[in-house]
C-alpha atoms as a PDB file:
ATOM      1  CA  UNK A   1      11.801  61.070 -14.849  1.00  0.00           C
ATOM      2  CA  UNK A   2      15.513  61.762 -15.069  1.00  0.00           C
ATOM      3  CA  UNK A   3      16.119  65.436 -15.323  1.00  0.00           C
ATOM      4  CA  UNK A   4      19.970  66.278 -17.057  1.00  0.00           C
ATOM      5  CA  UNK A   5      20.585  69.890 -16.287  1.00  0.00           C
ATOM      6  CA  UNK A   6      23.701  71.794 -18.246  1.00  0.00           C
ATOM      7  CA  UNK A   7      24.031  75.830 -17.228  1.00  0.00           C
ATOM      8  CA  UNK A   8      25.839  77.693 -19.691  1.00  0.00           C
ATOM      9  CA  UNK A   9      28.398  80.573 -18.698  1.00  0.00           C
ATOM     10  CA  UNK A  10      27.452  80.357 -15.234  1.00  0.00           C
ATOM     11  CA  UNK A  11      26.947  77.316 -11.889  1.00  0.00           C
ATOM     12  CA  UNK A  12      23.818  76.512 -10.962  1.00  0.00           C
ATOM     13  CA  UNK A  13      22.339  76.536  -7.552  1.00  0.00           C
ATOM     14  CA  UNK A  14      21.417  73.614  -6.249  1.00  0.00           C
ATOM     15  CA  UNK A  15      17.969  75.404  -5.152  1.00  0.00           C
ATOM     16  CA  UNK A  16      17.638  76.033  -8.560  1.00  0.00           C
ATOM     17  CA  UNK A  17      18.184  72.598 -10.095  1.00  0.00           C
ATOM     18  CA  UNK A  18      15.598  70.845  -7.653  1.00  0.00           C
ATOM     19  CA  UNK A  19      13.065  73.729  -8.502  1.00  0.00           C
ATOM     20  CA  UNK A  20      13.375  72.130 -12.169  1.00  0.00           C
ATOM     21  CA  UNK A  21      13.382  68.596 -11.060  1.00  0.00           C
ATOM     22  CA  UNK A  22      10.352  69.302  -9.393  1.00  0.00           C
ATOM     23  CA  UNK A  23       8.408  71.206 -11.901  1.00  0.00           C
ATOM     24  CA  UNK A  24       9.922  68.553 -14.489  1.00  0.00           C
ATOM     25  CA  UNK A  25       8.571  65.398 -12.502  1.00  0.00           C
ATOM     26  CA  UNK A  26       4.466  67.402 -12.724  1.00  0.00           C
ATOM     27  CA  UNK A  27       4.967  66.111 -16.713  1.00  0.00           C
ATOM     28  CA  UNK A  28       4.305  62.547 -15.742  1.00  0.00           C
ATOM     29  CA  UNK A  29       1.078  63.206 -14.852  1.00  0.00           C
ATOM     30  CA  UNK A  30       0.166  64.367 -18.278  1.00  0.00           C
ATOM     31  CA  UNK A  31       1.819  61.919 -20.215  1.00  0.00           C
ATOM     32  CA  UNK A  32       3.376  58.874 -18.526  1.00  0.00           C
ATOM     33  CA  UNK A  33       5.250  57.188 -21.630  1.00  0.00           C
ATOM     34  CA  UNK A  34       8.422  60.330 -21.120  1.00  0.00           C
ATOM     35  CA  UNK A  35      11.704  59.039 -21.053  1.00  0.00           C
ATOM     36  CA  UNK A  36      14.286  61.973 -19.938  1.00  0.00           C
ATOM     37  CA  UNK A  37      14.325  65.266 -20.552  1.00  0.00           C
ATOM     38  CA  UNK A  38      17.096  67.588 -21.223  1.00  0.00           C
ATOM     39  CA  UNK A  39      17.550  71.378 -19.589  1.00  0.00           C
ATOM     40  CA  UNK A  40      19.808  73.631 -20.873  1.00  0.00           C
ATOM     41  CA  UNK A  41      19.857  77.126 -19.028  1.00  0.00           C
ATOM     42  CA  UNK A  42      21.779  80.073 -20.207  1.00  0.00           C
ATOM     43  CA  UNK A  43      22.458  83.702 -19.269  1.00  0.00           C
ATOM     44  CA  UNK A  44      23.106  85.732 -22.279  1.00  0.00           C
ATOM     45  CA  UNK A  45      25.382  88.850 -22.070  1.00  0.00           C
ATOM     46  CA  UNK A  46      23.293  92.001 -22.899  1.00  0.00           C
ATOM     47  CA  UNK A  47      21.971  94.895 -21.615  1.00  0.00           C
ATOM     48  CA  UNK A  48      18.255  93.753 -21.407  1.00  0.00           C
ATOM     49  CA  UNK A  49      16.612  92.450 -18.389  1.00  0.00           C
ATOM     50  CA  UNK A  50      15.006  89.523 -20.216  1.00  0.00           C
ATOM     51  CA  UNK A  51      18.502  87.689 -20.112  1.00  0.00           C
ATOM     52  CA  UNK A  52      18.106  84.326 -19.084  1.00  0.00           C
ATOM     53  CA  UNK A  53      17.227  81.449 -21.422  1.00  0.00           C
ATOM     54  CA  UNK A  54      15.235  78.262 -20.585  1.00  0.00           C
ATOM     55  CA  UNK A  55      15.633  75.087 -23.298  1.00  0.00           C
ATOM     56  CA  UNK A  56      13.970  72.178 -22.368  1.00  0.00           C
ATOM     57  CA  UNK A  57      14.011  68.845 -24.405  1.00  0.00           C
ATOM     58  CA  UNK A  58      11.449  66.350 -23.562  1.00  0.00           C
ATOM     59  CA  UNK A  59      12.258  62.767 -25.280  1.00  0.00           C
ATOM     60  CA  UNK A  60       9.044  60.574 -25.520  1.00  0.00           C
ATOM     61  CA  UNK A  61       8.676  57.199 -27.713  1.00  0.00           C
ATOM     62  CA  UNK A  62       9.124  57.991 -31.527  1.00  0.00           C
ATOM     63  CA  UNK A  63       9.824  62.058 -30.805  1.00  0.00           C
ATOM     64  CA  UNK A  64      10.567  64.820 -28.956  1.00  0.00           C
ATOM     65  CA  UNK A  65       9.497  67.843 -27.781  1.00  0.00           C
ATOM     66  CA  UNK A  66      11.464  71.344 -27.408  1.00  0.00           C
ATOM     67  CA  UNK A  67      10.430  74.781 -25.636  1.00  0.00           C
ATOM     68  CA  UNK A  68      12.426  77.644 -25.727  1.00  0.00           C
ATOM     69  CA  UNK A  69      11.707  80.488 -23.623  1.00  0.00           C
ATOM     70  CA  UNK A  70      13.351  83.778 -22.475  1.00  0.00           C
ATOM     71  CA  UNK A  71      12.366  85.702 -19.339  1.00  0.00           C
ATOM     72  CA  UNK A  72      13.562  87.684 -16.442  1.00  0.00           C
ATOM     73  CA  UNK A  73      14.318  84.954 -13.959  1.00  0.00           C
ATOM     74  CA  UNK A  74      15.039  81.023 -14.320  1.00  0.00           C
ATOM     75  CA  UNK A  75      11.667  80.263 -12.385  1.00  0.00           C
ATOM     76  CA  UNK A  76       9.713  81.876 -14.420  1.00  0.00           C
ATOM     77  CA  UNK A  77      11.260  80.456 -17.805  1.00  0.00           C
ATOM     78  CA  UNK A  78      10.039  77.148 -15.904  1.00  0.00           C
ATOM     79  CA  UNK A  79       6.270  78.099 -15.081  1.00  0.00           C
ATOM     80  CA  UNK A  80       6.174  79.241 -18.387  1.00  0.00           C
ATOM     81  CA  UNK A  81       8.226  76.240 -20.227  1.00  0.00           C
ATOM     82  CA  UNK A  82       6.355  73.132 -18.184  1.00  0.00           C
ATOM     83  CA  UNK A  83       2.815  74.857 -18.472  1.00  0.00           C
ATOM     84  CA  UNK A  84       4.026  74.667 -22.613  1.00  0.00           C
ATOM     85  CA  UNK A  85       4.932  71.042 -22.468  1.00  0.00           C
ATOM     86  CA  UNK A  86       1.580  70.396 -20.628  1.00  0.00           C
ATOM     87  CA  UNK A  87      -0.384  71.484 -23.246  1.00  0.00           C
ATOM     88  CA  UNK A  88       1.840  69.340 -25.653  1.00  0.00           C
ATOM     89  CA  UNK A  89       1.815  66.422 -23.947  1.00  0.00           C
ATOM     90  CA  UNK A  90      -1.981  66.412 -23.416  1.00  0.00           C
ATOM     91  CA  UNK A  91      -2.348  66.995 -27.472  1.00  0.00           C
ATOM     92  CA  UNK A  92       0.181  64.512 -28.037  1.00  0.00           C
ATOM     93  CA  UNK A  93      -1.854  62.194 -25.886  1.00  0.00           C
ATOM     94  CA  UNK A  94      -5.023  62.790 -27.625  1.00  0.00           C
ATOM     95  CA  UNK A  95      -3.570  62.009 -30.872  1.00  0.00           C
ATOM     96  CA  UNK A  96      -3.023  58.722 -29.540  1.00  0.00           C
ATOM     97  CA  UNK A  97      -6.571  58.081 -28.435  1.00  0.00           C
ATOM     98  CA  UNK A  98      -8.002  59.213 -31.764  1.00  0.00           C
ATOM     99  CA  UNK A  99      -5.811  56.716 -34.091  1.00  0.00           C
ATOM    100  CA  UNK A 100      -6.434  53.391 -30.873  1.00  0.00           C
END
């Protein structure tokens, strides 16, 4: 699945980047009809320690699907974000069975 990744006011690493392509590519296995997906990952200035913000935009025929969460670090807005988008994609999939 092709992964586009955009950080917002700050570079990614590259570590970080293939952490999401990696996590991104598990998706497949739930739902195999996903196009692309689109990442957005932004640091927000403020004083809490929940600062960092993980978008993800997952296109599939006819829709698509979009989590939004906010944690401490990037990795765990991932876990978090892809285990979302699991359960989506399986319901979305099941949908599909019921009306075939």
């Amino acid at each position: 699945m092709k992964v586009n990744t955009q950080s917002i006011n700050f570079n990614a690493d590259r570590k970080l980047i293939a952490f999401i392509q990696k996590r991104m590519d598990k998706l497949d296995m739930f739902y195999d009809k996903v196009i692309k997906s689109d990442v957005y990952l932004k640091v927000e200035n403020t004083s809490d320690k929940q600062n960092k913000v993980f978008e993800a935009r997952v296109s599939v025929p006819g829709d698509s699907l979009i989590v939004k969460k906010q944690c401490k670090t990037f990795e765990e807005g991932v876990g978090v974000a892809v285990s979302s988008l699991e359960r989506q994609l399986k319901k979305r999939k099941e949908k599909l069975r019921a009306y075939s």
